[in-house]
PDB file of N, CA and C in Angstrom:
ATOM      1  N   UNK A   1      36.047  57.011 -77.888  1.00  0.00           N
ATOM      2  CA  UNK A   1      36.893  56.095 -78.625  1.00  0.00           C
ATOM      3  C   UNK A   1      36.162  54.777 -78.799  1.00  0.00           C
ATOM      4  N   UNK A   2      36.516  54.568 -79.991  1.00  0.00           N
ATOM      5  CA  UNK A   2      35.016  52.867 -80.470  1.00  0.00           C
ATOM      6  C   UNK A   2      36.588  51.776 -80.812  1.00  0.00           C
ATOM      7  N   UNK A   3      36.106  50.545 -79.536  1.00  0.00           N
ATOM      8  CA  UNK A   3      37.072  49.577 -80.182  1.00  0.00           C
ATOM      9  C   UNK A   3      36.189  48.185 -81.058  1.00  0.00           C
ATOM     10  N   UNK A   4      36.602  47.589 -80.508  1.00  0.00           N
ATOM     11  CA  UNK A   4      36.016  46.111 -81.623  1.00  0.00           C
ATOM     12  C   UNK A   4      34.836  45.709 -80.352  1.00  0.00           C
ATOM     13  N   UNK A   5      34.556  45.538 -78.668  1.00  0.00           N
ATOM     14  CA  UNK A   5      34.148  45.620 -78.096  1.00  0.00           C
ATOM     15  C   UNK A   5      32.892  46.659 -78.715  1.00  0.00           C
ATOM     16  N   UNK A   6      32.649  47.803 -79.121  1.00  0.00           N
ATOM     17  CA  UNK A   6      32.028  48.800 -78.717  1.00  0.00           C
ATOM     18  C   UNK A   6      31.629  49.441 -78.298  1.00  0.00           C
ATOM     19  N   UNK A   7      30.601  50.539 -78.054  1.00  0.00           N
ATOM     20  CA  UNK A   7      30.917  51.589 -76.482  1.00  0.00           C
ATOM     21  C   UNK A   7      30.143  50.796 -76.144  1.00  0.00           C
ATOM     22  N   UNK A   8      30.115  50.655 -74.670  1.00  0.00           N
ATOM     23  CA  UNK A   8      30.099  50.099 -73.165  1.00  0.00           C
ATOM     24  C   UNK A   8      28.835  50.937 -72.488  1.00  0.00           C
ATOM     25  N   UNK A   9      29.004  52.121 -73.236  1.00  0.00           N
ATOM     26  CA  UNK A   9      27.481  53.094 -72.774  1.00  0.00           C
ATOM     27  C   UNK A   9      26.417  53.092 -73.051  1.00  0.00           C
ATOM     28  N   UNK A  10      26.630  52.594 -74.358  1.00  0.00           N
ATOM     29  CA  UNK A  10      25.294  52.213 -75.194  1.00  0.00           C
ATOM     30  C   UNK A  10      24.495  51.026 -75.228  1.00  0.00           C
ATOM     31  N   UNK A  11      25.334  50.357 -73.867  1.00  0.00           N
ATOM     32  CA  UNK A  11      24.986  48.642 -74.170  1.00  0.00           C
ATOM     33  C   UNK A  11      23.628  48.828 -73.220  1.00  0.00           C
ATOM     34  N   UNK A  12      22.831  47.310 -73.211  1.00  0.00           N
ATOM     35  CA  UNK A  12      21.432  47.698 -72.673  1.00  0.00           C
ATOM     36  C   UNK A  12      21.815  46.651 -71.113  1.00  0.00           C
ATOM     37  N   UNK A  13      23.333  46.627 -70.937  1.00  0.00           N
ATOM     38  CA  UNK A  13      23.331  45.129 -69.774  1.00  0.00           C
ATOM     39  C   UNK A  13      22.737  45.964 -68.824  1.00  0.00           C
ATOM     40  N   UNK A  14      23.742  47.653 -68.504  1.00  0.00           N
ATOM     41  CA  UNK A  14      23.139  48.108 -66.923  1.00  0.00           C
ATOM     42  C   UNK A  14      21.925  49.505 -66.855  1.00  0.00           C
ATOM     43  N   UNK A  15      21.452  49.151 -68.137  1.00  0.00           N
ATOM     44  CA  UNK A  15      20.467  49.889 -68.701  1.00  0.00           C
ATOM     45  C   UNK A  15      19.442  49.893 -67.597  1.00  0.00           C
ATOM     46  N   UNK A  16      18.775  51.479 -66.845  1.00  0.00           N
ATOM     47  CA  UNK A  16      17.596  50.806 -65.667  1.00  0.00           C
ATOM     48  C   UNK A  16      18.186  50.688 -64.636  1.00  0.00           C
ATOM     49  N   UNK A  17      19.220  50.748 -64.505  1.00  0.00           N
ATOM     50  CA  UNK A  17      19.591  50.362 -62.734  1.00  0.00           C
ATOM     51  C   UNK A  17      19.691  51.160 -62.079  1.00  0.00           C
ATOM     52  N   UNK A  18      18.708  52.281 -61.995  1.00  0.00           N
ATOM     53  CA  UNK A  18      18.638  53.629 -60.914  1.00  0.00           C
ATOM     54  C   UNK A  18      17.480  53.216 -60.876  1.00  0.00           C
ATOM     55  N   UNK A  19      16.625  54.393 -61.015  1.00  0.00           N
ATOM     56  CA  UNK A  19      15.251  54.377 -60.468  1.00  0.00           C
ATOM     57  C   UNK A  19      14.424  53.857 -61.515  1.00  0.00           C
ATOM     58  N   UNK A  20      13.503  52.440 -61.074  1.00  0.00           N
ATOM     59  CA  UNK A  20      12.512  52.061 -61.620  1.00  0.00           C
ATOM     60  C   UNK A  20      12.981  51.083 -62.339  1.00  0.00           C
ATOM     61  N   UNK A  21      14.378  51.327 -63.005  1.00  0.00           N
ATOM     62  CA  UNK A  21      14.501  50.334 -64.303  1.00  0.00           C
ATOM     63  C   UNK A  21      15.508  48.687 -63.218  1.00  0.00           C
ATOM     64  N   UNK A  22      15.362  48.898 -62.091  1.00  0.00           N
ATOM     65  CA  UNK A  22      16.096  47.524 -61.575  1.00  0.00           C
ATOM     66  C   UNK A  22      15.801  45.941 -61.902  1.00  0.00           C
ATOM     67  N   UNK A  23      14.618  45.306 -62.727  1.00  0.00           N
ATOM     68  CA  UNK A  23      13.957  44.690 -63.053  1.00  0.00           C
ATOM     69  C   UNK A  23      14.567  44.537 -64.091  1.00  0.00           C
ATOM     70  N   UNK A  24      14.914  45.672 -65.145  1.00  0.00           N
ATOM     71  CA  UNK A  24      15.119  44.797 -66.929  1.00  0.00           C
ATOM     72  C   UNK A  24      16.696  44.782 -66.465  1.00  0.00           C
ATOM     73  N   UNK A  25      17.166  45.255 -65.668  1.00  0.00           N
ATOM     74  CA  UNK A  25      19.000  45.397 -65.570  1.00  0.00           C
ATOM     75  C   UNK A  25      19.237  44.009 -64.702  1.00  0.00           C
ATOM     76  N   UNK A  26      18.217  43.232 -63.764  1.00  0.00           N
ATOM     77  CA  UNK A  26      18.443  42.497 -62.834  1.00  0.00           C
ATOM     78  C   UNK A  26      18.042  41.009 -64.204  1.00  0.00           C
ATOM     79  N   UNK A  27      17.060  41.073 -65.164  1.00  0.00           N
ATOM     80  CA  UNK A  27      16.516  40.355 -66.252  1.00  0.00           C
ATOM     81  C   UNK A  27      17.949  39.731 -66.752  1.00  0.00           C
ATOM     82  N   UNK A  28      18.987  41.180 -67.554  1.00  0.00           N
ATOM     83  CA  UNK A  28      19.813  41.294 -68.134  1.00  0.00           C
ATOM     84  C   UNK A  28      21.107  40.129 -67.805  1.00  0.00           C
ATOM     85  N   UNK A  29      21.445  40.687 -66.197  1.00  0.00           N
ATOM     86  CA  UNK A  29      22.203  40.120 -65.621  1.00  0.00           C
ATOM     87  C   UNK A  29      22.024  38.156 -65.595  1.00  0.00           C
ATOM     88  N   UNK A  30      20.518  38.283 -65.264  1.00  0.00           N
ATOM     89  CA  UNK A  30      20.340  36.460 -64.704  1.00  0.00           C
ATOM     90  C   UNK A  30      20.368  35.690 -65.993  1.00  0.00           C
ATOM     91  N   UNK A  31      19.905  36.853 -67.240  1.00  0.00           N
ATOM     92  CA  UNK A  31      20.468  36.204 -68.642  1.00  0.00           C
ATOM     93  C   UNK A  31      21.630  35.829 -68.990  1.00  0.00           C
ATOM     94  N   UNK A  32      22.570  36.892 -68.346  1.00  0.00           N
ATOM     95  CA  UNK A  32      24.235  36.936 -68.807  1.00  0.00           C
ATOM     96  C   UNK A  32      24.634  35.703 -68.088  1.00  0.00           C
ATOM     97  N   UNK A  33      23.970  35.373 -67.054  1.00  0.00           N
ATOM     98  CA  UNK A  33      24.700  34.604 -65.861  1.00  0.00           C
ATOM     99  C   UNK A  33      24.091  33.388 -66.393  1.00  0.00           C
ATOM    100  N   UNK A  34      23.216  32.840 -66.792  1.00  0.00           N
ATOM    101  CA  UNK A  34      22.639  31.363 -67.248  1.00  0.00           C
ATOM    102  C   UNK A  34      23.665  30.870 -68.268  1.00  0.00           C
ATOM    103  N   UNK A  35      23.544  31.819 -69.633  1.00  0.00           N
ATOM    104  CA  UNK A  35      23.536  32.154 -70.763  1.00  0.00           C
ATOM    105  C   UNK A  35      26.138  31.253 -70.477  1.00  0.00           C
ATOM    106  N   UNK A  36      26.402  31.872 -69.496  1.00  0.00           N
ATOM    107  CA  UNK A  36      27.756  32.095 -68.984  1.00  0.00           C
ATOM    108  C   UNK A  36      27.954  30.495 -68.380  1.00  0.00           C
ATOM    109  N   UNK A  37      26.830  30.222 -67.541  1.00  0.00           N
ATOM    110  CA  UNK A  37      26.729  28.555 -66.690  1.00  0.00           C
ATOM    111  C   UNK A  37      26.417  27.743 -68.148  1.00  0.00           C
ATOM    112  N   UNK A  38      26.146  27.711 -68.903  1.00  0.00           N
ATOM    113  CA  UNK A  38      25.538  26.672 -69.823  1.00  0.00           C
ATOM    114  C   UNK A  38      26.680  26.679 -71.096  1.00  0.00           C
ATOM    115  N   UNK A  39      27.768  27.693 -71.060  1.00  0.00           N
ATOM    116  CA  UNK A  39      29.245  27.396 -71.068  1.00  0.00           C
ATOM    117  C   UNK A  39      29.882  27.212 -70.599  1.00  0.00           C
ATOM    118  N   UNK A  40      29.975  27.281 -69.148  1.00  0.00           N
ATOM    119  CA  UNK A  40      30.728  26.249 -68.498  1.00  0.00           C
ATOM    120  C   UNK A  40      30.742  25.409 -68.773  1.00  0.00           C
ATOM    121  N   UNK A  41      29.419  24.375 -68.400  1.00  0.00           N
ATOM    122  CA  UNK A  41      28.798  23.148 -68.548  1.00  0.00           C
ATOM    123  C   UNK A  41      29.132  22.406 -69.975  1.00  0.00           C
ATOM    124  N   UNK A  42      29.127  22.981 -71.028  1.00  0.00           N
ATOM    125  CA  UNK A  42      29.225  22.683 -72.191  1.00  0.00           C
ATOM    126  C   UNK A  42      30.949  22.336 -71.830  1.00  0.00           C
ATOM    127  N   UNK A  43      31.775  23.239 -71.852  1.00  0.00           N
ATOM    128  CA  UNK A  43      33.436  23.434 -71.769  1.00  0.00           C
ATOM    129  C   UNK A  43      33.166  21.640 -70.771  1.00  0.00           C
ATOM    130  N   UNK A  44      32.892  22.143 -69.521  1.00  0.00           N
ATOM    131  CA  UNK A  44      33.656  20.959 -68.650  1.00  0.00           C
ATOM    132  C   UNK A  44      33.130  19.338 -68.834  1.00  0.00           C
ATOM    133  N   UNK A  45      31.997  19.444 -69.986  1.00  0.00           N
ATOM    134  CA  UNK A  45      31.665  18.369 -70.760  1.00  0.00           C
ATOM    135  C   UNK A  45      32.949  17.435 -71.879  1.00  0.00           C
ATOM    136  N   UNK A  46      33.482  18.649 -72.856  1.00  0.00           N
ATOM    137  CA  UNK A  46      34.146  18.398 -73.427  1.00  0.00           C
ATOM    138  C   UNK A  46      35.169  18.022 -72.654  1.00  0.00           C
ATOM    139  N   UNK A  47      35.344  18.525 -71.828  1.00  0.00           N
ATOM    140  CA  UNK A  47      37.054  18.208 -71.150  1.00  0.00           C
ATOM    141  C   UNK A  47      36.943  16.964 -70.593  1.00  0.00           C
ATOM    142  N   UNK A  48      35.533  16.634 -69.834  1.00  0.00           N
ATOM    143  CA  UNK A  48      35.184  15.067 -69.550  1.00  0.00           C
ATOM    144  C   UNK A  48      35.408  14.236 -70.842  1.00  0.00           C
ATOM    145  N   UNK A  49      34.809  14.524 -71.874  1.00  0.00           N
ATOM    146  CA  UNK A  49      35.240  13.272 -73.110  1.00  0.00           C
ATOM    147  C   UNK A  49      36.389  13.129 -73.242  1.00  0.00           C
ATOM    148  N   UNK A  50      37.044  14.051 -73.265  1.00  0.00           N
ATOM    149  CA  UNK A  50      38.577  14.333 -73.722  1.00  0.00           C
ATOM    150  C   UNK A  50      39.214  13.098 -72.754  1.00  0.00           C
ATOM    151  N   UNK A  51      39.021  13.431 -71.553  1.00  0.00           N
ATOM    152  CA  UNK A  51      40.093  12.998 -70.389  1.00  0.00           C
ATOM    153  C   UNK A  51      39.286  11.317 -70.470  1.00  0.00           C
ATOM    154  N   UNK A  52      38.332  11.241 -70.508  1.00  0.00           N
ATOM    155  CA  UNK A  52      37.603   9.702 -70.634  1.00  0.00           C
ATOM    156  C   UNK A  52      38.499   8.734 -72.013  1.00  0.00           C
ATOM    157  N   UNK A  53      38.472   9.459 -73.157  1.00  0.00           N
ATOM    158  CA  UNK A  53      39.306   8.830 -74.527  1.00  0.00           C
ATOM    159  C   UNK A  53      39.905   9.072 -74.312  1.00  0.00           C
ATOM    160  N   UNK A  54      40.890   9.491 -73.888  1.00  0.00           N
ATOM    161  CA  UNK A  54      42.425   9.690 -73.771  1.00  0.00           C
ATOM    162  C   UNK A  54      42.578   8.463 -73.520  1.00  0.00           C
ATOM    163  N   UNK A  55      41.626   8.418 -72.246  1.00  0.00           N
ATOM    164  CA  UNK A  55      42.410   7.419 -71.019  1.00  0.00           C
ATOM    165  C   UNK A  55      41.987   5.600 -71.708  1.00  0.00           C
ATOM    166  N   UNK A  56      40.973   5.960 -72.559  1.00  0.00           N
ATOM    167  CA  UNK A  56      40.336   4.531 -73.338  1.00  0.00           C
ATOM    168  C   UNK A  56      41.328   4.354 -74.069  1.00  0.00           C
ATOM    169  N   UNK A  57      42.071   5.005 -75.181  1.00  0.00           N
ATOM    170  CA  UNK A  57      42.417   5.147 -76.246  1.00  0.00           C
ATOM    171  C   UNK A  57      43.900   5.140 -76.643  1.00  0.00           C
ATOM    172  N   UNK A  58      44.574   6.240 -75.511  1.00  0.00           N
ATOM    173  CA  UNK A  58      46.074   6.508 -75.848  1.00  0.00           C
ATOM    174  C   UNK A  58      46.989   5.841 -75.084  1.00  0.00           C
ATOM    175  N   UNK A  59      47.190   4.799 -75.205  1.00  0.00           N
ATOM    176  CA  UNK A  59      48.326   3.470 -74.744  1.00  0.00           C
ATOM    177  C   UNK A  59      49.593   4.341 -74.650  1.00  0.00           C
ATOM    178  N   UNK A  60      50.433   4.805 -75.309  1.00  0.00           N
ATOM    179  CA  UNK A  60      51.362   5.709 -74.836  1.00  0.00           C
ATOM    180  C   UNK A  60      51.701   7.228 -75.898  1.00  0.00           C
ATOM    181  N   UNK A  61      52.484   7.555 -75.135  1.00  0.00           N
ATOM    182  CA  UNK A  61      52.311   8.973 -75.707  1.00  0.00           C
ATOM    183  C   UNK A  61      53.581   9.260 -76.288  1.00  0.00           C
ATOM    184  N   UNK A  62      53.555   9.646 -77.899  1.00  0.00           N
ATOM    185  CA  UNK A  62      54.496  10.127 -78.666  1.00  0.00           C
ATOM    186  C   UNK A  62      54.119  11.365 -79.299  1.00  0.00           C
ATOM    187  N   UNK A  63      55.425  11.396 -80.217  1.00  0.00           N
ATOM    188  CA  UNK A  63      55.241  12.955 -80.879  1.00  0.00           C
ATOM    189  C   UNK A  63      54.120  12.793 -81.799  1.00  0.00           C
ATOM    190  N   UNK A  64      53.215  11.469 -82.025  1.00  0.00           N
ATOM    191  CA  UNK A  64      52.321  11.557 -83.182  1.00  0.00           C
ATOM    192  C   UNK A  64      51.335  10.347 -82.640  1.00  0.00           C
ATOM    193  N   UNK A  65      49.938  10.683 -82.973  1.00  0.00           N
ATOM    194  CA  UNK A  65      49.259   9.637 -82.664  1.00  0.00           C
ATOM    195  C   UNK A  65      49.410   8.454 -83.976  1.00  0.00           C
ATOM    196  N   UNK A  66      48.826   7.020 -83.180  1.00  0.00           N
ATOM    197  CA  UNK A  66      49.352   5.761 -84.180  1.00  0.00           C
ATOM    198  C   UNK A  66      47.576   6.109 -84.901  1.00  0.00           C
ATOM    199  N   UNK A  67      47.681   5.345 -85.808  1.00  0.00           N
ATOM    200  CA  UNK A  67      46.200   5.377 -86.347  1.00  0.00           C
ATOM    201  C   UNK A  67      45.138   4.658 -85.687  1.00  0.00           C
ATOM    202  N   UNK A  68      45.632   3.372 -84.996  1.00  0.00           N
ATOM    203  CA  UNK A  68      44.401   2.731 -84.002  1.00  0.00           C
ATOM    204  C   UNK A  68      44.308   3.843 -83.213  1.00  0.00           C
ATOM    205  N   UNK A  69      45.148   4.446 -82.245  1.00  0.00           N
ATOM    206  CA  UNK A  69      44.600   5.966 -81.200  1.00  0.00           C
ATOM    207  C   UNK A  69      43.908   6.741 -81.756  1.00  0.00           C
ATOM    208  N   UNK A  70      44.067   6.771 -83.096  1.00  0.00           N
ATOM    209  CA  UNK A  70      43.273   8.519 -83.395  1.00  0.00           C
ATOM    210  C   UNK A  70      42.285   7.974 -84.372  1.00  0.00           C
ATOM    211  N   UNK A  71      41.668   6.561 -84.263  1.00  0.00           N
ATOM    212  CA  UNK A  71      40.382   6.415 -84.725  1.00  0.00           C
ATOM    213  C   UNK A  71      39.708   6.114 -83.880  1.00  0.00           C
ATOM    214  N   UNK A  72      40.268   5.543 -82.580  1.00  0.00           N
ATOM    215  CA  UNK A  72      39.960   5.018 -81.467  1.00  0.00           C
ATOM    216  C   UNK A  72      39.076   6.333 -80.674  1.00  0.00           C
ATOM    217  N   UNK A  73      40.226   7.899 -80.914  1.00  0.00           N
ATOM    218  CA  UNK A  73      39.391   8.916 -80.328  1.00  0.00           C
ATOM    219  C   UNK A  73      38.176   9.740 -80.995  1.00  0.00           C
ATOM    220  N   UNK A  74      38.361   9.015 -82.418  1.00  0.00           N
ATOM    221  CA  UNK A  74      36.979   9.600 -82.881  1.00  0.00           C
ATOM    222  C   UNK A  74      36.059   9.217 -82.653  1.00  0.00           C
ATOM    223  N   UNK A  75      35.920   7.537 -82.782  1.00  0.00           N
ATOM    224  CA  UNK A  75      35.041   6.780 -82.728  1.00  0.00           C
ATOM    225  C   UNK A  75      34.583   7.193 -80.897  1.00  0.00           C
ATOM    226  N   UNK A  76      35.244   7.183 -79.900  1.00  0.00           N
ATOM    227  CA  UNK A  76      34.409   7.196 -78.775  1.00  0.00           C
ATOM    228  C   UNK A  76      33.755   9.067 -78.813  1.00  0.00           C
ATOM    229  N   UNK A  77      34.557   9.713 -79.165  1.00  0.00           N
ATOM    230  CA  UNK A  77      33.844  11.270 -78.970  1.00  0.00           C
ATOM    231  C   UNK A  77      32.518  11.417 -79.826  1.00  0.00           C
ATOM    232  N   UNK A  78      32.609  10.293 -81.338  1.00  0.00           N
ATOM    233  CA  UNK A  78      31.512  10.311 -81.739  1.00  0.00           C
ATOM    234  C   UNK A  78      30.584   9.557 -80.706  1.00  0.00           C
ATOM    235  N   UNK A  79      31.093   8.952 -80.352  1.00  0.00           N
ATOM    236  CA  UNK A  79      29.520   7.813 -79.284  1.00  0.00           C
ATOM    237  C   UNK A  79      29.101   8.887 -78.246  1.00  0.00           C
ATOM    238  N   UNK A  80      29.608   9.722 -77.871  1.00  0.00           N
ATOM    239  CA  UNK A  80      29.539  10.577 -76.315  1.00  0.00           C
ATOM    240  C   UNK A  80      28.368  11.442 -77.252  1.00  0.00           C
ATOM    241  N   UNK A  81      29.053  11.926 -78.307  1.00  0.00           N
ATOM    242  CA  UNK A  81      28.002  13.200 -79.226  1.00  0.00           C
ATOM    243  C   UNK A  81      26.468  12.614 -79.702  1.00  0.00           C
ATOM    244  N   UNK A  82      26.445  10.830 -79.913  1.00  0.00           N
ATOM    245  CA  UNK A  82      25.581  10.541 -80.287  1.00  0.00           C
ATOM    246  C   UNK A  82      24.291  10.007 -79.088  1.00  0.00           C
ATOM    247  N   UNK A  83      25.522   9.718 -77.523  1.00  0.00           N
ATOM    248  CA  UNK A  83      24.366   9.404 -76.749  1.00  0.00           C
ATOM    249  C   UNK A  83      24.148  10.532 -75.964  1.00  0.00           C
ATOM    250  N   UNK A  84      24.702  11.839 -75.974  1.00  0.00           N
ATOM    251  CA  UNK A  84      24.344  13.206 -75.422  1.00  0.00           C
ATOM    252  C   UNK A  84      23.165  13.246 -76.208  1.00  0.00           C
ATOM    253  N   UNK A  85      22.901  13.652 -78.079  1.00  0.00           N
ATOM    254  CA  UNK A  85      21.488  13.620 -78.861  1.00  0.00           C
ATOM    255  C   UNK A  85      20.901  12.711 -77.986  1.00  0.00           C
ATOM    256  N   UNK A  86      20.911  11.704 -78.474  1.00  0.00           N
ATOM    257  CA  UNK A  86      19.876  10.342 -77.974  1.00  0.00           C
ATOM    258  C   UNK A  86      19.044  11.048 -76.926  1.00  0.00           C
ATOM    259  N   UNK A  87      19.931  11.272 -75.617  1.00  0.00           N
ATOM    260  CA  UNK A  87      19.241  11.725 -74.474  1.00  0.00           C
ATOM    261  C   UNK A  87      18.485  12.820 -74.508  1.00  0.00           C
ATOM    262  N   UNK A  88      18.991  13.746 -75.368  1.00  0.00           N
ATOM    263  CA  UNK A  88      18.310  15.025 -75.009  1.00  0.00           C
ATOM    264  C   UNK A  88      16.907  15.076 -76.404  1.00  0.00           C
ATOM    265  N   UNK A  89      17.069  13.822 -77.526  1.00  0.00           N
ATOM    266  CA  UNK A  89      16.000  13.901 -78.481  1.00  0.00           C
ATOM    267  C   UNK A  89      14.839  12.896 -77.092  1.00  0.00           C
ATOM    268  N   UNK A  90      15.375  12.182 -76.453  1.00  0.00           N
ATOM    269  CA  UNK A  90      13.953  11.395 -75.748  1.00  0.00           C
ATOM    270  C   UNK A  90      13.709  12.428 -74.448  1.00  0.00           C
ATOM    271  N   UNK A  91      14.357  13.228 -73.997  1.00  0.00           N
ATOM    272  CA  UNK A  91      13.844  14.098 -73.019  1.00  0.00           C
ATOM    273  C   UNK A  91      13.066  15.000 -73.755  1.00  0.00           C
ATOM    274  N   UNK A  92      13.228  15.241 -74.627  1.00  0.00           N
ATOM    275  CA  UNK A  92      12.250  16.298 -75.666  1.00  0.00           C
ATOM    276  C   UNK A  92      10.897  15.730 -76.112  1.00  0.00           C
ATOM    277  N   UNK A  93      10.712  14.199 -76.462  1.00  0.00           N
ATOM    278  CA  UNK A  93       9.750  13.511 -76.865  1.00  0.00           C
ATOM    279  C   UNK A  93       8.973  13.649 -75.324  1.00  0.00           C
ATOM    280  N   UNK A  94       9.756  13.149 -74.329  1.00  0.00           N
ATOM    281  CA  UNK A  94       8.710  12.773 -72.828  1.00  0.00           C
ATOM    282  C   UNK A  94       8.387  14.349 -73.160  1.00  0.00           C
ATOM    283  N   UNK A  95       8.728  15.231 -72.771  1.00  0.00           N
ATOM    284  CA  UNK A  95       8.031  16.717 -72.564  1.00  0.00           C
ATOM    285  C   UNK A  95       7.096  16.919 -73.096  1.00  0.00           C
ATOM    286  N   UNK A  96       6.939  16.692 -74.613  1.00  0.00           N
ATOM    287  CA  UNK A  96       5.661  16.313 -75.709  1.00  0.00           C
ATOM    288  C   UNK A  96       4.528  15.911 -75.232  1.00  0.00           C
ATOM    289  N   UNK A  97       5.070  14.783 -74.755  1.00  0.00           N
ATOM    290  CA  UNK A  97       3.883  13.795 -74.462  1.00  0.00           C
ATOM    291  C   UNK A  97       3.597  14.347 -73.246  1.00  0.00           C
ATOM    292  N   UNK A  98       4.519  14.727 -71.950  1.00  0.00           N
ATOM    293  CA  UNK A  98       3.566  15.087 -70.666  1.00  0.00           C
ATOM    294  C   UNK A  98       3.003  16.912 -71.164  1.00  0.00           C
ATOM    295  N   UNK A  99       3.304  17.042 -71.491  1.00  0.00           N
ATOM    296  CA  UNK A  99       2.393  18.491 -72.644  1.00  0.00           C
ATOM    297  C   UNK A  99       1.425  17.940 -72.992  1.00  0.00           C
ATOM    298  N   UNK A 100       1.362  17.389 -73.770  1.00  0.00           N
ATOM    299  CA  UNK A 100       0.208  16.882 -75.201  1.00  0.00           C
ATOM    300  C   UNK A 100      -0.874  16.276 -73.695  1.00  0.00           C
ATOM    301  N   UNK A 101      -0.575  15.576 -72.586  1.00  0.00           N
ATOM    302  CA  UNK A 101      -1.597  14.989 -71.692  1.00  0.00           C
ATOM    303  C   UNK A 101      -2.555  15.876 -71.544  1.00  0.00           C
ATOM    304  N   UNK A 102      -2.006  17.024 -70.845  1.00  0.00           N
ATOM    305  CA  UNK A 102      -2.907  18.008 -70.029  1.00  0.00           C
ATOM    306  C   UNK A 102      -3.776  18.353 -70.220  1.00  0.00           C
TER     307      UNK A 102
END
Protein backbone atom coordinates (compact mmCIF):
# COMPACT_ATOMS: atom_id res chain seq x y z
CA UNK A 1 0.00 0.00 0.00
CA UNK A 2 1.75 3.56 -1.25
CA UNK A 3 0.63 6.62 0.89
CA UNK A 4 1.82 10.30 0.38
CA UNK A 5 4.83 9.28 2.84
CA UNK A 6 5.92 6.45 0.43
CA UNK A 7 7.13 2.96 1.00
CA UNK A 8 9.31 3.01 4.02
CA UNK A 9 11.24 -0.06 2.34
CA UNK A 10 12.61 1.54 -0.30
CA UNK A 11 13.96 4.42 1.64
CA UNK A 12 17.93 4.49 1.85
CA UNK A 13 17.69 5.87 5.93
CA UNK A 14 18.23 2.02 7.32
CA UNK A 15 19.71 0.89 4.16
CA UNK A 16 23.19 -1.29 5.35
CA UNK A 17 22.45 -1.88 8.79
CA UNK A 18 23.28 -5.65 8.90
CA UNK A 19 26.39 -6.72 7.72
CA UNK A 20 28.98 -4.32 6.42
CA UNK A 21 26.60 -1.57 5.47
CA UNK A 22 26.63 0.07 9.36
CA UNK A 23 28.67 3.11 8.19
CA UNK A 24 26.26 4.57 5.28
CA UNK A 25 23.04 3.74 7.76
CA UNK A 26 25.07 5.33 10.86
CA UNK A 27 26.11 8.50 7.87
CA UNK A 28 22.26 8.56 7.24
CA UNK A 29 21.15 8.83 10.72
CA UNK A 30 23.92 11.73 11.99
CA UNK A 31 22.52 13.48 8.74
CA UNK A 32 18.85 13.11 9.82
CA UNK A 33 19.90 14.16 13.31
CA UNK A 34 21.98 17.55 12.38
CA UNK A 35 19.80 18.22 9.45
CA UNK A 36 16.54 17.86 12.65
CA UNK A 37 18.98 20.18 15.39
CA UNK A 38 19.40 23.04 12.85
CA UNK A 39 15.42 23.08 12.99
CA UNK A 40 15.16 23.25 16.16
CA UNK A 41 17.55 26.00 16.38
CA UNK A 42 16.02 27.85 13.57
CA UNK A 43 12.14 27.26 15.33
CA UNK A 44 13.50 28.36 18.92
CA UNK A 45 15.14 31.43 17.18
CA UNK A 46 11.95 32.58 15.85
CA UNK A 47 10.09 32.07 19.01
CA UNK A 48 12.99 34.23 20.69
CA UNK A 49 12.09 37.25 18.24
CA UNK A 50 8.61 36.72 18.67
CA UNK A 51 8.62 36.77 22.57
CA UNK A 52 11.49 39.74 22.47
CA UNK A 53 8.78 42.15 20.08
CA UNK A 54 6.00 41.26 21.67
CA UNK A 55 7.41 42.30 24.77
CA UNK A 56 9.11 45.72 22.93
CA UNK A 57 6.09 46.39 21.04
CA UNK A 58 2.59 45.21 22.36
CA UNK A 59 1.51 47.73 25.19
CA UNK A 60 -1.76 45.89 25.55
CA UNK A 61 -3.59 43.28 24.10
CA UNK A 62 -6.84 43.48 22.03
CA UNK A 63 -8.85 41.77 19.48
CA UNK A 64 -6.66 43.76 16.83
CA UNK A 65 -3.28 45.14 16.71
CA UNK A 66 -3.10 49.30 16.72
CA UNK A 67 -0.86 50.28 13.76
CA UNK A 68 2.13 51.71 15.94
CA UNK A 69 2.24 47.67 17.36
CA UNK A 70 2.19 46.07 14.11
CA UNK A 71 4.83 48.34 12.54
CA UNK A 72 6.60 48.36 15.63
CA UNK A 73 6.72 44.29 15.10
CA UNK A 74 7.93 44.49 11.74
CA UNK A 75 10.33 46.91 12.05
CA UNK A 76 12.17 44.97 15.06
CA UNK A 77 11.80 41.26 13.32
CA UNK A 78 13.19 43.05 10.35
CA UNK A 79 16.36 44.29 12.51
CA UNK A 80 16.79 40.61 14.15
CA UNK A 81 16.68 39.21 10.19
CA UNK A 82 19.09 41.91 9.21
CA UNK A 83 21.63 41.53 12.15
CA UNK A 84 21.33 37.52 12.02
CA UNK A 85 22.70 38.27 7.82
CA UNK A 86 25.15 40.86 9.03
CA UNK A 87 26.64 38.20 11.33
CA UNK A 88 26.64 35.31 9.42
CA UNK A 89 27.82 37.53 5.91
CA UNK A 90 31.13 38.66 8.28
CA UNK A 91 31.61 35.12 9.69
CA UNK A 92 31.73 34.00 6.07
CA UNK A 93 34.18 36.88 4.98
CA UNK A 94 36.66 35.95 8.29
CA UNK A 95 36.57 32.17 6.95
CA UNK A 96 37.76 33.59 3.45
CA UNK A 97 40.33 35.33 4.66
CA UNK A 98 41.65 32.66 7.37
CA UNK A 99 41.36 30.21 4.09
CA UNK A 100 42.83 32.54 1.57
CA UNK A 101 46.06 32.82 4.51
CA UNK A 102 47.21 29.32 4.43
Amino acid sequence: MSDSFGDISNSNFGAGAGAGGGLNANADLQDFVEKEQQRAQFSAQVHNFNDICWDKCVEKVGTKLDSRSETCLVNCVDRFIDVSLFITNRFAQLLQKSGGGM
